[in-house]
PDB file of N, CA and C in Angstrom:
ATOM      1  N   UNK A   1     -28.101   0.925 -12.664  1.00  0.00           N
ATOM      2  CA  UNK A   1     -27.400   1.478 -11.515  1.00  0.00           C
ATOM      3  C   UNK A   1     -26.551   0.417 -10.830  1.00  0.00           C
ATOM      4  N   UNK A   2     -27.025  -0.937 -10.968  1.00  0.00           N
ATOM      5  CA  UNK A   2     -26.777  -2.049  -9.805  1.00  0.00           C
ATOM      6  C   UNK A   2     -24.998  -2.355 -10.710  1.00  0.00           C
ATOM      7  N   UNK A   3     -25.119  -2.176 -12.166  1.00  0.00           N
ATOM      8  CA  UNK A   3     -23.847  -2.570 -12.940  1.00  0.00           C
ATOM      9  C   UNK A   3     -22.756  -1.095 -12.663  1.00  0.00           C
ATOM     10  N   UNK A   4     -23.446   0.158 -12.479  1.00  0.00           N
ATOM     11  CA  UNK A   4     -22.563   0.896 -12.024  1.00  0.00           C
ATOM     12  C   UNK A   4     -21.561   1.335 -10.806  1.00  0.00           C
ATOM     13  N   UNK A   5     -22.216   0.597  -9.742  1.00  0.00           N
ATOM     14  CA  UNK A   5     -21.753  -0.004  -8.213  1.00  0.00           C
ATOM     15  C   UNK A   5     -20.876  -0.863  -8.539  1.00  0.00           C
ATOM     16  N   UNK A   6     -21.108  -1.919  -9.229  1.00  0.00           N
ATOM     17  CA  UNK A   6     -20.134  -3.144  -9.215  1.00  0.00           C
ATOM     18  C   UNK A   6     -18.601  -3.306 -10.336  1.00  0.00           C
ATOM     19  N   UNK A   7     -18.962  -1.949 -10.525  1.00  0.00           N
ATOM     20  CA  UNK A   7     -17.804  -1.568 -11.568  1.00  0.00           C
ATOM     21  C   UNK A   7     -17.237  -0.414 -10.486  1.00  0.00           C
ATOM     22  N   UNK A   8     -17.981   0.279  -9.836  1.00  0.00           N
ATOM     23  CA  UNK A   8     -16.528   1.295  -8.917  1.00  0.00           C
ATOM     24  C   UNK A   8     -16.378   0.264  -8.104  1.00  0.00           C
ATOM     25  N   UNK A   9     -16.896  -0.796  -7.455  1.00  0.00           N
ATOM     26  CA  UNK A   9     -16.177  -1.691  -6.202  1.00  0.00           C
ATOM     27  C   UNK A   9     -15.055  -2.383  -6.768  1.00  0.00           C
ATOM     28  N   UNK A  10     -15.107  -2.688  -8.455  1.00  0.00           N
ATOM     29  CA  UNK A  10     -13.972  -3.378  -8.917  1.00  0.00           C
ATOM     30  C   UNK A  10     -12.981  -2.579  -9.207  1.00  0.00           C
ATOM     31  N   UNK A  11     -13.331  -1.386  -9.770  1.00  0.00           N
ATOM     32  CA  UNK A  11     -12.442  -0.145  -9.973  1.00  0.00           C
ATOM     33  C   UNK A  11     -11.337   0.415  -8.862  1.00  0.00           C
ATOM     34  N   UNK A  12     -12.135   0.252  -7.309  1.00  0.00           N
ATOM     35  CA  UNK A  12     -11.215   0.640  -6.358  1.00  0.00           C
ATOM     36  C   UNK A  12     -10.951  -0.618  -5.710  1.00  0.00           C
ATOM     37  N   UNK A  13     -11.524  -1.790  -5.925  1.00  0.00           N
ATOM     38  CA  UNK A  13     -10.712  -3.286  -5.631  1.00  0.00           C
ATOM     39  C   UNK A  13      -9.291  -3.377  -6.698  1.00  0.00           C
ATOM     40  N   UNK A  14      -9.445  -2.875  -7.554  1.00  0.00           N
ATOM     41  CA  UNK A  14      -7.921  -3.181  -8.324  1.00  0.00           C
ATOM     42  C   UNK A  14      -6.994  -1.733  -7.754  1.00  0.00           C
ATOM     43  N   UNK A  15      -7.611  -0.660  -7.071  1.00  0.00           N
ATOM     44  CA  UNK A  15      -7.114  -0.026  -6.972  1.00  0.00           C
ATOM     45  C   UNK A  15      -5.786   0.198  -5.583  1.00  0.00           C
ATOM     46  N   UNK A  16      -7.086  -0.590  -5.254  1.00  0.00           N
ATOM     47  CA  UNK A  16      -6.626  -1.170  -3.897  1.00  0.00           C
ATOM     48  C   UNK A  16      -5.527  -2.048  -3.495  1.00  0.00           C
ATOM     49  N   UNK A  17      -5.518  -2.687  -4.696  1.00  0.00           N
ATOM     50  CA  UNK A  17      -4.702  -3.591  -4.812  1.00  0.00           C
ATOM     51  C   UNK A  17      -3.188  -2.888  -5.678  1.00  0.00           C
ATOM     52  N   UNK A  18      -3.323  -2.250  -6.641  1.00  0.00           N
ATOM     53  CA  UNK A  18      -2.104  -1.662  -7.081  1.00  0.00           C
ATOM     54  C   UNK A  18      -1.356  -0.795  -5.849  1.00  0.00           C
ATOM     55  N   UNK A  19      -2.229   0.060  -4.862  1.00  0.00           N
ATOM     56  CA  UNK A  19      -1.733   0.978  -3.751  1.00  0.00           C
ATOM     57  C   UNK A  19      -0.782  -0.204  -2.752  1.00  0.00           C
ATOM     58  N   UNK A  20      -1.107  -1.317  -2.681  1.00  0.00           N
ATOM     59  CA  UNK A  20      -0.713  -2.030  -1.584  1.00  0.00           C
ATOM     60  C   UNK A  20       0.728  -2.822  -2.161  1.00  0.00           C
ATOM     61  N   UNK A  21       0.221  -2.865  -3.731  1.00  0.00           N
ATOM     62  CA  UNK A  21       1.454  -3.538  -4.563  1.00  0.00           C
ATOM     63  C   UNK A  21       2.780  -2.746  -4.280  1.00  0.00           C
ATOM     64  N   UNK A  22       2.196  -1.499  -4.836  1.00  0.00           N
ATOM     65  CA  UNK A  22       3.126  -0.259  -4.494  1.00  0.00           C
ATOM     66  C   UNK A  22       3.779  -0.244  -3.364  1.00  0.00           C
ATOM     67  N   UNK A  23       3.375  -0.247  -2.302  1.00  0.00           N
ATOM     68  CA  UNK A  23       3.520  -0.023  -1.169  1.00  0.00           C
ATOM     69  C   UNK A  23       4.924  -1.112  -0.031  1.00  0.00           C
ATOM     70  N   UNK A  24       3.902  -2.784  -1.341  1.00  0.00           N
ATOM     71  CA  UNK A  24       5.125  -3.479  -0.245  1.00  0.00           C
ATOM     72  C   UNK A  24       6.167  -4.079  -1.336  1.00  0.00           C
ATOM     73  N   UNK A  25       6.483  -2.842  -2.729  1.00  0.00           N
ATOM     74  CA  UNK A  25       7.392  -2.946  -3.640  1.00  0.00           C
ATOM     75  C   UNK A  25       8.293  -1.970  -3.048  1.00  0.00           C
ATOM     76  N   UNK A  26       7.519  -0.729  -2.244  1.00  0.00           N
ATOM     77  CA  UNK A  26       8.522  -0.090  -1.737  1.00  0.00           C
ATOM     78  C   UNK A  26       9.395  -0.115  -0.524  1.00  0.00           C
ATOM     79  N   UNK A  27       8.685  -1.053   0.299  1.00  0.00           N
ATOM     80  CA  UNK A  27       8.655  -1.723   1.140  1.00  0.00           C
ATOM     81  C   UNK A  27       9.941  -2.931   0.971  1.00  0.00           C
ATOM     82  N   UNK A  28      10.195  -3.530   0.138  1.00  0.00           N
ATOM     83  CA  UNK A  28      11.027  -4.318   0.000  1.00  0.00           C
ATOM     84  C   UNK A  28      12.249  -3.589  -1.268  1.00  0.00           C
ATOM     85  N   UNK A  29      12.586  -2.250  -0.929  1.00  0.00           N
ATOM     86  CA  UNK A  29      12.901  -1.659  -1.739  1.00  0.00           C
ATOM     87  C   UNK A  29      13.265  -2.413  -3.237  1.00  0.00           C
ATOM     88  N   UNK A  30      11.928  -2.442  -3.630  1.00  0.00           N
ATOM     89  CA  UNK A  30      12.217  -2.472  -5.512  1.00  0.00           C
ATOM     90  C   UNK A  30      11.363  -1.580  -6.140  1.00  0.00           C
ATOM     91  N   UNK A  31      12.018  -2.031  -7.566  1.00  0.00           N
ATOM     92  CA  UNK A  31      11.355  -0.542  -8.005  1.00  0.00           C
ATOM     93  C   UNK A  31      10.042  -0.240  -8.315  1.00  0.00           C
ATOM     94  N   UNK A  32      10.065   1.070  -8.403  1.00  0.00           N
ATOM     95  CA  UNK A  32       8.895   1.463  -8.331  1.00  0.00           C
ATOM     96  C   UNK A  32       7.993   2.492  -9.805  1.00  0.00           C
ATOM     97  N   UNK A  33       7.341   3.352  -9.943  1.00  0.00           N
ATOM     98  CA  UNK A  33       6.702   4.378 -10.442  1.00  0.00           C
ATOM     99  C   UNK A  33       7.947   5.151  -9.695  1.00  0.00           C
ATOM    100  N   UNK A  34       7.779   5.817  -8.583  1.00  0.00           N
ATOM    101  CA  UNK A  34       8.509   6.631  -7.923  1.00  0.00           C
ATOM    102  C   UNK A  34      10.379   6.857  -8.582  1.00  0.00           C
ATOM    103  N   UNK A  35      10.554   5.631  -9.049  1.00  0.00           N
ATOM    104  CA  UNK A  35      11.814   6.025  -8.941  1.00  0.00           C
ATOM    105  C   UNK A  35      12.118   6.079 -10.183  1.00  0.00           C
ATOM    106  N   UNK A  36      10.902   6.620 -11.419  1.00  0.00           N
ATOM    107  CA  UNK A  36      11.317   6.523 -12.775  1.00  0.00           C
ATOM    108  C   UNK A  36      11.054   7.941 -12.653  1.00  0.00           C
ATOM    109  N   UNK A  37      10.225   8.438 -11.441  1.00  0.00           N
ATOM    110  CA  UNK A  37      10.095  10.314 -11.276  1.00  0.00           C
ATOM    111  C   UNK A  37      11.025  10.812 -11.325  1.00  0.00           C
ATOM    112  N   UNK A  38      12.016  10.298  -9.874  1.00  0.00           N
ATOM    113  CA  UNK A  38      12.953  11.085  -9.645  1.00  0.00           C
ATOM    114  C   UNK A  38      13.873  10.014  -9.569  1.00  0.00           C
ATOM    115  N   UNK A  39      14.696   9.763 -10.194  1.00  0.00           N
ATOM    116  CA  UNK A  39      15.768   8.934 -10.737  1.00  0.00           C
ATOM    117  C   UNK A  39      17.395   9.526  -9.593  1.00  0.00           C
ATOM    118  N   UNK A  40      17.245  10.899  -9.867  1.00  0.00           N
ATOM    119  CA  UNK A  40      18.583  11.665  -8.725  1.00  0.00           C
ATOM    120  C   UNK A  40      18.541  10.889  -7.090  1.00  0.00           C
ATOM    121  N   UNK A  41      17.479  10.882  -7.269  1.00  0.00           N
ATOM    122  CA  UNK A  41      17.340  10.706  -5.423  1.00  0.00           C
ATOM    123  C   UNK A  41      17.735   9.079  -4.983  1.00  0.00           C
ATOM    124  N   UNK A  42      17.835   8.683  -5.745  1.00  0.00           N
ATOM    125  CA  UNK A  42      18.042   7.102  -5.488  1.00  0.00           C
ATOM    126  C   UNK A  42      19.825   7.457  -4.983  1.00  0.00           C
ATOM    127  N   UNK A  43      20.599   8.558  -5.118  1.00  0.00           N
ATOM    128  CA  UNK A  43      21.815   8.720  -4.553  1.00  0.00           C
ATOM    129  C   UNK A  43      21.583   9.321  -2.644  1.00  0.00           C
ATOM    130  N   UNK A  44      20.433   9.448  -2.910  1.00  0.00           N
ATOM    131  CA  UNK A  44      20.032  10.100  -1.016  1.00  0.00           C
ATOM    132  C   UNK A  44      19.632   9.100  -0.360  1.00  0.00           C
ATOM    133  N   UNK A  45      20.402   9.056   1.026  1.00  0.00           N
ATOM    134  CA  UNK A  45      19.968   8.344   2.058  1.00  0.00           C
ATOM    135  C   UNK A  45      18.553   8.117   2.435  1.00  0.00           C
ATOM    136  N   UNK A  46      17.730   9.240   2.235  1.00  0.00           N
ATOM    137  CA  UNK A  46      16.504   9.714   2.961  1.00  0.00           C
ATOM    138  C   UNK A  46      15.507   9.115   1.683  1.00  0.00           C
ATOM    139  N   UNK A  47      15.802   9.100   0.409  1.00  0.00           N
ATOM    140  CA  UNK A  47      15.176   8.778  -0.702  1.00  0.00           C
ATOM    141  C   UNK A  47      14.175   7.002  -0.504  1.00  0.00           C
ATOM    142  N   UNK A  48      14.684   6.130   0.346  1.00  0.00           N
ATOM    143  CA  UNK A  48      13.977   4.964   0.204  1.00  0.00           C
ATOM    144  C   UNK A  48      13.002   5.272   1.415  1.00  0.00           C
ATOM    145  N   UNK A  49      13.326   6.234   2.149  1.00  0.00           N
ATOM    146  CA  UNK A  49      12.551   6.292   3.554  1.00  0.00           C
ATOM    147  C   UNK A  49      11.321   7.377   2.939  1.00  0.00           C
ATOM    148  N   UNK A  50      11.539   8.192   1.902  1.00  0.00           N
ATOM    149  CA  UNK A  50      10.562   8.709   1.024  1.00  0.00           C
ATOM    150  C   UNK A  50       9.853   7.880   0.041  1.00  0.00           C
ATOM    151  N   UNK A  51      10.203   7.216  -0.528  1.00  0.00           N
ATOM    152  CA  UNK A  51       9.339   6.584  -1.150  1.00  0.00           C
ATOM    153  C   UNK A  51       8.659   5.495  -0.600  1.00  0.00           C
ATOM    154  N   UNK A  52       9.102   5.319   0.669  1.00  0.00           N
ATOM    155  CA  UNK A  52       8.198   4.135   1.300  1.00  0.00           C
ATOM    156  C   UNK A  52       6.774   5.370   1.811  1.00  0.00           C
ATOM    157  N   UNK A  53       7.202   6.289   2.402  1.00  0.00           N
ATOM    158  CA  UNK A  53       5.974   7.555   2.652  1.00  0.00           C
ATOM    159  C   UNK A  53       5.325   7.722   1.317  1.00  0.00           C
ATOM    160  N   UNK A  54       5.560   8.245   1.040  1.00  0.00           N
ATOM    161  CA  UNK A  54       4.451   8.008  -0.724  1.00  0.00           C
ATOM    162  C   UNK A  54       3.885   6.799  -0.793  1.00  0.00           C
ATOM    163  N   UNK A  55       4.149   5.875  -0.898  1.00  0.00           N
ATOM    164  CA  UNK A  55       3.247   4.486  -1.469  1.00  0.00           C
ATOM    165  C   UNK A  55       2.176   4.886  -0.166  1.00  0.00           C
ATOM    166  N   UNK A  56       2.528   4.554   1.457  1.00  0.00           N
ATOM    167  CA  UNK A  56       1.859   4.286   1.981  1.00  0.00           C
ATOM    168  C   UNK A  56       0.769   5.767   2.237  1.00  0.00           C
ATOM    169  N   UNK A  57       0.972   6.870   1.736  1.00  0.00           N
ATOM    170  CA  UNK A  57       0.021   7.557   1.564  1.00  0.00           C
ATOM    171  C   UNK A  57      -0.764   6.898   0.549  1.00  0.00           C
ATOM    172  N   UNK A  58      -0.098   6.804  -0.821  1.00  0.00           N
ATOM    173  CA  UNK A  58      -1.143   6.308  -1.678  1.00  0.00           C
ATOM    174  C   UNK A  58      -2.354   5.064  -1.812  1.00  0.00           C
ATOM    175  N   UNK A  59      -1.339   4.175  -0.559  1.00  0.00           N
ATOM    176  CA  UNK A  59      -2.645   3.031   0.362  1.00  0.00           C
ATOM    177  C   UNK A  59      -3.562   3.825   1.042  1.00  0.00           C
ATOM    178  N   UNK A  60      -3.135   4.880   2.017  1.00  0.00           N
ATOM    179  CA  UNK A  60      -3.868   4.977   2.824  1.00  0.00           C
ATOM    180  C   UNK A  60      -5.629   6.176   2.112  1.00  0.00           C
ATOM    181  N   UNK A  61      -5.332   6.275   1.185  1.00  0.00           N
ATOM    182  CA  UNK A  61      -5.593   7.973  -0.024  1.00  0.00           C
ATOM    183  C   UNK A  61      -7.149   6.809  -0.361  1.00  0.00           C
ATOM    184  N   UNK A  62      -6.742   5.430  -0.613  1.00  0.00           N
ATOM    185  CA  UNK A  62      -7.544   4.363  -1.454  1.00  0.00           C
ATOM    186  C   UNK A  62      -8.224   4.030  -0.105  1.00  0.00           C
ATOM    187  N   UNK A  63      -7.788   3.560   1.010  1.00  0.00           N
ATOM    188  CA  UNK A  63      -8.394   2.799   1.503  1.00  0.00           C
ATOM    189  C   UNK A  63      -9.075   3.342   2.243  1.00  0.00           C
ATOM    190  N   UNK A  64      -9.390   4.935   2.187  1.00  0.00           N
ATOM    191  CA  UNK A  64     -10.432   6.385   2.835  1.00  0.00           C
ATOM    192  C   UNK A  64     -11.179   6.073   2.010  1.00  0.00           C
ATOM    193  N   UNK A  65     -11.005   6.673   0.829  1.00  0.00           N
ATOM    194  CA  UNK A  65     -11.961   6.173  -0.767  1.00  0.00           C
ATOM    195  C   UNK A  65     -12.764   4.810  -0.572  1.00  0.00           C
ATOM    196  N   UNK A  66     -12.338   4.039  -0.021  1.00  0.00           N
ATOM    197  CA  UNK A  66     -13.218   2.510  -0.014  1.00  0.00           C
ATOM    198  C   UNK A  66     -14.349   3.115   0.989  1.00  0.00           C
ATOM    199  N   UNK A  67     -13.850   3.314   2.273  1.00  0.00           N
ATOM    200  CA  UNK A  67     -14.365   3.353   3.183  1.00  0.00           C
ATOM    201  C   UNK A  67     -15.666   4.750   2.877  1.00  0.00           C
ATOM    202  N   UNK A  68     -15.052   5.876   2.918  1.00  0.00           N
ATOM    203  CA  UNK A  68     -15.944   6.737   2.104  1.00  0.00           C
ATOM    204  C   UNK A  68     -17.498   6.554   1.054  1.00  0.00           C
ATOM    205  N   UNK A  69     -16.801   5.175   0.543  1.00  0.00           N
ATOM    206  CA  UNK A  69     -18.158   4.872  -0.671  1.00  0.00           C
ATOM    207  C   UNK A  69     -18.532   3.544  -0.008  1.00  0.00           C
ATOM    208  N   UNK A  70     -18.177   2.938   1.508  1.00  0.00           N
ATOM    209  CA  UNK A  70     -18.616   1.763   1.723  1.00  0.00           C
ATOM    210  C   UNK A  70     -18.395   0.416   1.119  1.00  0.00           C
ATOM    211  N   UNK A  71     -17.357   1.031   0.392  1.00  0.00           N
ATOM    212  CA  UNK A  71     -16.757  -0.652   0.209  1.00  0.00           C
ATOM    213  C   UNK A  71     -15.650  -1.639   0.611  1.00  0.00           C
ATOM    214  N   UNK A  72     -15.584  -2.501   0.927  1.00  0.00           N
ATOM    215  CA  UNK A  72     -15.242  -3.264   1.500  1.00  0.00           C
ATOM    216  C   UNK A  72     -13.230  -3.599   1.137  1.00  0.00           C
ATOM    217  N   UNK A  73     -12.486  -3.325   2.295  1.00  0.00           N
ATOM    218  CA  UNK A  73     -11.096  -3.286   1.867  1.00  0.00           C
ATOM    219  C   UNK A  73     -10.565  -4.406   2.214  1.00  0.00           C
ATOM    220  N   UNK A  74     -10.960  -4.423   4.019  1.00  0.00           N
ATOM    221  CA  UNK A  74      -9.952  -5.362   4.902  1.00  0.00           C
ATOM    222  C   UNK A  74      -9.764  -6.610   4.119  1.00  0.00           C
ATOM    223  N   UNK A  75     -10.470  -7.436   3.539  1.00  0.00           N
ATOM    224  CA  UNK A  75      -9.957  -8.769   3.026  1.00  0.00           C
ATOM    225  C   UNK A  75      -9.327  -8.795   2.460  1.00  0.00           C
ATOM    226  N   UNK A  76      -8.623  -7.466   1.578  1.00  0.00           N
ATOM    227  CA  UNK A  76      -7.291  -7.980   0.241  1.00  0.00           C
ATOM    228  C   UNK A  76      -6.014  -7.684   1.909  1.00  0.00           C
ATOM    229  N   UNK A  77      -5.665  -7.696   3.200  1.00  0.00           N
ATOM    230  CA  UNK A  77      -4.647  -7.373   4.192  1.00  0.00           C
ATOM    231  C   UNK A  77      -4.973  -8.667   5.470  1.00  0.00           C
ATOM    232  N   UNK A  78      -3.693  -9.102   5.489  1.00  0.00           N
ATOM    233  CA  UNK A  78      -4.188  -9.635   6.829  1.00  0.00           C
ATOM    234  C   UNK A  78      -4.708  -8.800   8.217  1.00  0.00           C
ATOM    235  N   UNK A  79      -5.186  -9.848   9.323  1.00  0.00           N
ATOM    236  CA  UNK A  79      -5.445  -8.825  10.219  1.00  0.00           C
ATOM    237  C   UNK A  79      -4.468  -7.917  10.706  1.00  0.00           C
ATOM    238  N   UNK A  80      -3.333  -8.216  10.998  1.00  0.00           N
ATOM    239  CA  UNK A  80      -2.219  -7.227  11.239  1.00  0.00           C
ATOM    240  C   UNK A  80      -2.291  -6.076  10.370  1.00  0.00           C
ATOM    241  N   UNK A  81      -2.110  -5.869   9.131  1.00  0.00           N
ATOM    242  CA  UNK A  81      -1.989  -5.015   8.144  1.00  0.00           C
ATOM    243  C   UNK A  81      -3.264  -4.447   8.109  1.00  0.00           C
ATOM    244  N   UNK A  82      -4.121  -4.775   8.276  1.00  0.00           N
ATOM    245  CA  UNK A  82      -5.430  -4.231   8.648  1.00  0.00           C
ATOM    246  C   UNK A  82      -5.623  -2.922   9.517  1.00  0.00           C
ATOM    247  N   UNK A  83      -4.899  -3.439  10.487  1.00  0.00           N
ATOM    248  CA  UNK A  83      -4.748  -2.506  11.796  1.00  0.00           C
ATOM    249  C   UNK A  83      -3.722  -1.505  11.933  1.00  0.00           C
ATOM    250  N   UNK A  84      -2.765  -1.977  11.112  1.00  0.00           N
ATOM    251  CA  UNK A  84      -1.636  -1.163  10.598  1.00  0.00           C
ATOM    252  C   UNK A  84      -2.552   0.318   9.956  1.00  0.00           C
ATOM    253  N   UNK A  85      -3.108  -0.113   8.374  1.00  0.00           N
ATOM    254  CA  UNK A  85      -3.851   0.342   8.041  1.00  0.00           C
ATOM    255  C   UNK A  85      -5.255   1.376   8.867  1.00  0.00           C
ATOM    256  N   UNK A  86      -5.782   1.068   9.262  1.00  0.00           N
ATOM    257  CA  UNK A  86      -6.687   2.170  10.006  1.00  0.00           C
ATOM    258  C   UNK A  86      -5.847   2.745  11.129  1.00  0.00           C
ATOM    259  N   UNK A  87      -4.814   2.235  11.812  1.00  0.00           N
ATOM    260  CA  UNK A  87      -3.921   3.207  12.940  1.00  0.00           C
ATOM    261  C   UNK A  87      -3.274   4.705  11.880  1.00  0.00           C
ATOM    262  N   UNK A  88      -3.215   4.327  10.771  1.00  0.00           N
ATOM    263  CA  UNK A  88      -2.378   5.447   9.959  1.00  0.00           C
ATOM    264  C   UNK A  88      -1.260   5.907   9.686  1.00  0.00           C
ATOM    265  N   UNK A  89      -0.708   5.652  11.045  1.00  0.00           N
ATOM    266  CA  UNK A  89       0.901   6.135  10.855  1.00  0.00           C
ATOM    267  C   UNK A  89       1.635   4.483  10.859  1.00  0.00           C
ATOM    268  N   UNK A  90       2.808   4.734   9.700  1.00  0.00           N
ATOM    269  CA  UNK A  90       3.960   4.379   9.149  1.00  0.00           C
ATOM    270  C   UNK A  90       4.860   4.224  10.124  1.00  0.00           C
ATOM    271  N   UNK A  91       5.070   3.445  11.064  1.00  0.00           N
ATOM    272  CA  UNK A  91       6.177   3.428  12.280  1.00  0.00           C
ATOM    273  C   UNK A  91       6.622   2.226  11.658  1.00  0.00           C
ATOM    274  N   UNK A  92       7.776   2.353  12.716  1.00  0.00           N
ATOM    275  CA  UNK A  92       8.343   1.237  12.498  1.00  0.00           C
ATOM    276  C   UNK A  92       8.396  -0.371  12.522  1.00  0.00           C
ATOM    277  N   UNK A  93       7.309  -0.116  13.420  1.00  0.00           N
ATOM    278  CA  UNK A  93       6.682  -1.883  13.294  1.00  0.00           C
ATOM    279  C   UNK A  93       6.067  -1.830  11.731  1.00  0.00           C
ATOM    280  N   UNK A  94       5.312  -1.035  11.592  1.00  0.00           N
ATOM    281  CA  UNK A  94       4.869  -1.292   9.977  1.00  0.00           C
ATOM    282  C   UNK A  94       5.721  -1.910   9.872  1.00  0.00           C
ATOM    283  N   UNK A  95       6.821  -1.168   9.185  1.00  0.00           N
ATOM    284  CA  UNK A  95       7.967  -1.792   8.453  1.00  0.00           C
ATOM    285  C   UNK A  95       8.625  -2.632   8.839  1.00  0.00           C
ATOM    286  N   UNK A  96       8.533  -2.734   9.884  1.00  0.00           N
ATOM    287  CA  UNK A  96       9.493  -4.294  10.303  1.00  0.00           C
ATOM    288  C   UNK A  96       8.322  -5.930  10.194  1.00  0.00           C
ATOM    289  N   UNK A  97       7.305  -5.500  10.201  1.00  0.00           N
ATOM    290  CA  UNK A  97       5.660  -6.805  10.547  1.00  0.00           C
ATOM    291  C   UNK A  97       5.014  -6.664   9.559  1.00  0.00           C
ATOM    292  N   UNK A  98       5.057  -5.978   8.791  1.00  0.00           N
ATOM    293  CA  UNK A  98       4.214  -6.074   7.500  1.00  0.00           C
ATOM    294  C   UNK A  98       4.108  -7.422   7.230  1.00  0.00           C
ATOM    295  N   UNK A  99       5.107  -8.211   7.227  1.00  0.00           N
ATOM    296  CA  UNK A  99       4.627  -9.488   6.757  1.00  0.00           C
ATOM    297  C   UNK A  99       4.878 -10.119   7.757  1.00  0.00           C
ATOM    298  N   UNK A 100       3.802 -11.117   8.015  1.00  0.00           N
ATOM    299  CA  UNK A 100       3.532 -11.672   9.542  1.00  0.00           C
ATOM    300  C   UNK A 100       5.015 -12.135  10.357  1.00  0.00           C
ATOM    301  N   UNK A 101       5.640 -12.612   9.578  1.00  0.00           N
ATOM    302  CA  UNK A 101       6.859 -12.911  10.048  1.00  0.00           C
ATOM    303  C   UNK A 101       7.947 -13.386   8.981  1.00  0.00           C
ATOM    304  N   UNK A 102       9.059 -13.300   9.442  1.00  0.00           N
ATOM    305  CA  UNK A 102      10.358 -13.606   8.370  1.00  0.00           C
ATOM    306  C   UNK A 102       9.762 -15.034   7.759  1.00  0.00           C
ATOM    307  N   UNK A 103       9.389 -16.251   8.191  1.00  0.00           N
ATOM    308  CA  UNK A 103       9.349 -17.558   7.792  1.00  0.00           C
ATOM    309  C   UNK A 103       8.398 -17.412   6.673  1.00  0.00           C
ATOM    310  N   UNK A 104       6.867 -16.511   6.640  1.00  0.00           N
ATOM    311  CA  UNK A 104       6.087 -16.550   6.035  1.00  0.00           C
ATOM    312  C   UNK A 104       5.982 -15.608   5.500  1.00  0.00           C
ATOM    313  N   UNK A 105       7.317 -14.518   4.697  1.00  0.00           N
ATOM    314  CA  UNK A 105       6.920 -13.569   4.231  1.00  0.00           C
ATOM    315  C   UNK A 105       6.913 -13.893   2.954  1.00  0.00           C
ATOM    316  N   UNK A 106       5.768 -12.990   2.279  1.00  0.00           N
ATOM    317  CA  UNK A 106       5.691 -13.251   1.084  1.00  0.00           C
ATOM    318  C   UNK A 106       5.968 -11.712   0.126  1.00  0.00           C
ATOM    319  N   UNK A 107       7.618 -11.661  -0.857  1.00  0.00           N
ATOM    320  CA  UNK A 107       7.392 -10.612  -1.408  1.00  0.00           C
ATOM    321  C   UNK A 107       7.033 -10.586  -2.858  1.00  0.00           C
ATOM    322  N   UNK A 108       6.807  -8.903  -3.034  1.00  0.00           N
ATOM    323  CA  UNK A 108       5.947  -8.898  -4.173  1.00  0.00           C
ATOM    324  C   UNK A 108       6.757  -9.275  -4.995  1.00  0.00           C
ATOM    325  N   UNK A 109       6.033  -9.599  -6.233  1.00  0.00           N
ATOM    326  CA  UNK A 109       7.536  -9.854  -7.736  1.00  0.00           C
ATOM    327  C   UNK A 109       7.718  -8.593  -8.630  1.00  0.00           C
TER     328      UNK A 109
END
């Protein structure tokens, strides 16, 4: 049982980690999963402001799931993103503070 616990905590630790990849790939608009779906929409204004809503559902979808089975999320986010994270909604500070600040941002590759 004890090897079957430590395989879903790694299961939704990588999962966790692809949702957030996602998230600040869309976030720094590059590409994504999303935009091999719908390929048209990359001509719509509204299209990057959608796919940033998708990823961060798909963070937020994982990091219920952690919490749900008791496992442990906050350490793969700083504290900011943390709080980002359990507030829920996607405003605009999200997107502007996600990364602590311009000097120290770090984007994904």
């Amino acid at each position: 049982m004890g090897n079957h616990v430590n395989l879903s905590e790694e299961f939704f630790a990588n999962k966790l980690d692809d949702a957030k990849n996602h998230f600040e790939r869309a976030l720094d608009c590059k590409h994504t999963e999303f935009d091999d779906l719908y390929p048209y929409m990359i001509e719509h204004p509204q299209f990057f402001w959608y796919k940033r809503y998708v990823a961060w559902s798909e963070l937020l979808t994982i990091v219920k799931l952690c919490e749900e089975l008791g496992i442990a999320w906050t350490e793969r986010f700083t504290d900011r993103q943390a709080e980002y994270v359990r507030n829920r909604v996607m405003s605009s500070k999200v997107l502007d503070y996600w990364y602590e600040t311009n000097d120290t941002r770090e984007h994904v590759g």
